[in-house]
C-alpha atoms as a PDB file:
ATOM      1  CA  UNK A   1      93.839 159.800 134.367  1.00  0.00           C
ATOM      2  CA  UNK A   2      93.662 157.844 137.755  1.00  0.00           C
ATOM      3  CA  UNK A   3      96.278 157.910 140.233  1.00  0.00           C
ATOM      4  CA  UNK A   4      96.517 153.850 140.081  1.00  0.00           C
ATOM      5  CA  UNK A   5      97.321 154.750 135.952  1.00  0.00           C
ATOM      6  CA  UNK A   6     100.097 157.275 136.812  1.00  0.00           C
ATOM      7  CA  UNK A   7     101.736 154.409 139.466  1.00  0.00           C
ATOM      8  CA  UNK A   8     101.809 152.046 136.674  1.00  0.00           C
ATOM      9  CA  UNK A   9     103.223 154.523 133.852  1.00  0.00           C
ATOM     10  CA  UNK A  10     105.743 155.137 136.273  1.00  0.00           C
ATOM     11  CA  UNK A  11     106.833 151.548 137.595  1.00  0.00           C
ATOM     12  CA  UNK A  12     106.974 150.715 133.624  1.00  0.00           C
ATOM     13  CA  UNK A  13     108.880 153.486 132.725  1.00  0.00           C
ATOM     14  CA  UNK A  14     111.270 152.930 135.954  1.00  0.00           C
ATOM     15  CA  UNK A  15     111.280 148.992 135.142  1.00  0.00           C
ATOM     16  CA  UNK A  16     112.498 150.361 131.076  1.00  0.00           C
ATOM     17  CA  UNK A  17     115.284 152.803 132.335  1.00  0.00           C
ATOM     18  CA  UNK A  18     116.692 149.550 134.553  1.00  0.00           C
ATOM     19  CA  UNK A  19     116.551 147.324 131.190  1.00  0.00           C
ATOM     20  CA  UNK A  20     117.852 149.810 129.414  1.00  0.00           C
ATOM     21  CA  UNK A  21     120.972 150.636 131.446  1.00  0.00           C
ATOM     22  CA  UNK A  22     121.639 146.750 131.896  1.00  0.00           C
ATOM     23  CA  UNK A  23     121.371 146.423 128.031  1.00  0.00           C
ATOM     24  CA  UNK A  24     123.954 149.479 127.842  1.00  0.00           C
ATOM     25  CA  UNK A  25     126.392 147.854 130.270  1.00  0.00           C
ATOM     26  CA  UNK A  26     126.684 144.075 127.563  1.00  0.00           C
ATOM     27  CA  UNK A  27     126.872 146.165 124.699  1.00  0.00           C
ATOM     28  CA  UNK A  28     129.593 148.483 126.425  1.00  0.00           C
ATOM     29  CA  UNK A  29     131.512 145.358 127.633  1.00  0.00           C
ATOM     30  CA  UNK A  30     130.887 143.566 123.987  1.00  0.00           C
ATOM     31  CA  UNK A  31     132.564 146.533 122.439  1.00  0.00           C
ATOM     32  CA  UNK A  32     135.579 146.028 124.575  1.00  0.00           C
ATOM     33  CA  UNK A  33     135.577 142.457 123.899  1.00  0.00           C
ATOM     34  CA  UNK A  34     135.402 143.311 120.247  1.00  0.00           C
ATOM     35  CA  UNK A  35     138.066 145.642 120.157  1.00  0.00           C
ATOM     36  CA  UNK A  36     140.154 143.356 122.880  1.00  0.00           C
ATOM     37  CA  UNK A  37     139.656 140.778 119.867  1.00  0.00           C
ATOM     38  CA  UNK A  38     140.704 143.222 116.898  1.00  0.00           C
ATOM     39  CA  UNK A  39     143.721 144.365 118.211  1.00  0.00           C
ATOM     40  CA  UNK A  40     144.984 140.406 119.060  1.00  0.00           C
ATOM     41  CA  UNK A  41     143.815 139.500 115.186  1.00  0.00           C
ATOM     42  CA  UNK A  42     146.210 142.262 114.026  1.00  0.00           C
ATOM     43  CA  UNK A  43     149.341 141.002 116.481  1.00  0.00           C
ATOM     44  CA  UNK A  44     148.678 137.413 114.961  1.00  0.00           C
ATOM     45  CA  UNK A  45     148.514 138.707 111.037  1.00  0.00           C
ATOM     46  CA  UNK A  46     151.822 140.942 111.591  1.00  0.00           C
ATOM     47  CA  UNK A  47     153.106 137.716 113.330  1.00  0.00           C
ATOM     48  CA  UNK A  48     152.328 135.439 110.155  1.00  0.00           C
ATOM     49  CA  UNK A  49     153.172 137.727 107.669  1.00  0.00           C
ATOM     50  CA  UNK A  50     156.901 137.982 109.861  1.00  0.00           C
ATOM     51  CA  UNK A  51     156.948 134.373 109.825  1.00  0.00           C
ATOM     52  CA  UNK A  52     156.435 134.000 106.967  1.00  0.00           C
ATOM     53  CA  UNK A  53     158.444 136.846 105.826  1.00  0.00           C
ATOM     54  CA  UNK A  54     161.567 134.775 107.258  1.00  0.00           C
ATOM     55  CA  UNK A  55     160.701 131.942 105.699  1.00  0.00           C
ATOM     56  CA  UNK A  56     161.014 133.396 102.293  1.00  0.00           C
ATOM     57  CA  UNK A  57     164.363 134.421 103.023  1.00  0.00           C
ATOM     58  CA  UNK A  58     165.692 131.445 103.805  1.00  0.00           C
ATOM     59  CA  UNK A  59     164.082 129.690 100.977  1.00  0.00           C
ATOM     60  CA  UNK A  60     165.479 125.872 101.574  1.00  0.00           C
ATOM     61  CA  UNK A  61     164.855 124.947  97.754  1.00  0.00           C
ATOM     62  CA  UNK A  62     167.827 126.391  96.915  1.00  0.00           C
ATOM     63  CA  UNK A  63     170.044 124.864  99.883  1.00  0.00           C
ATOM     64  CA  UNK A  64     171.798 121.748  99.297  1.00  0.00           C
ATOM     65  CA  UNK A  65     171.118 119.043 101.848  1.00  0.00           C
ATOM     66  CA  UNK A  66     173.377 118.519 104.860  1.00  0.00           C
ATOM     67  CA  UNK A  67     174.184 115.200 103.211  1.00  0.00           C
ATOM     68  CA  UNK A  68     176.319 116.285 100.537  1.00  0.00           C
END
């Protein structure tokens, strides 16, 4: 193999490990996002199901209106 050969294996391969540690950092910081995005879909679900929780308690179908 030439020497001009080797110098171009080796900027390719140095050009690769850049893209490939760049790709690694957006997938890292996708995975927080993700999880970041999880954890708030569970707070809102316990949140509804409390809501609504309450609201089956305090079932107004069985109230009689202030008007009587």
């Amino acid at each position: 193999m030439s020497e001009e050969r080797f110098v171009d294996l080796e900027t390719r391969l140095t050009h690769q490990d850049q893209l490939l540690n760049e790709l690694n950092d957006v997938v890292t910081a996708q995975q927080a996002k993700i999880m970041q995005l999880e954890e708030l879909c569970k707070a809102l679900t316990q949140r509804v199901r409390a809501a609504s929780d309450g609201l089956s308690e305090n079932d107004p179908g069985d109230e009689r209106p202030p008007h009587y």
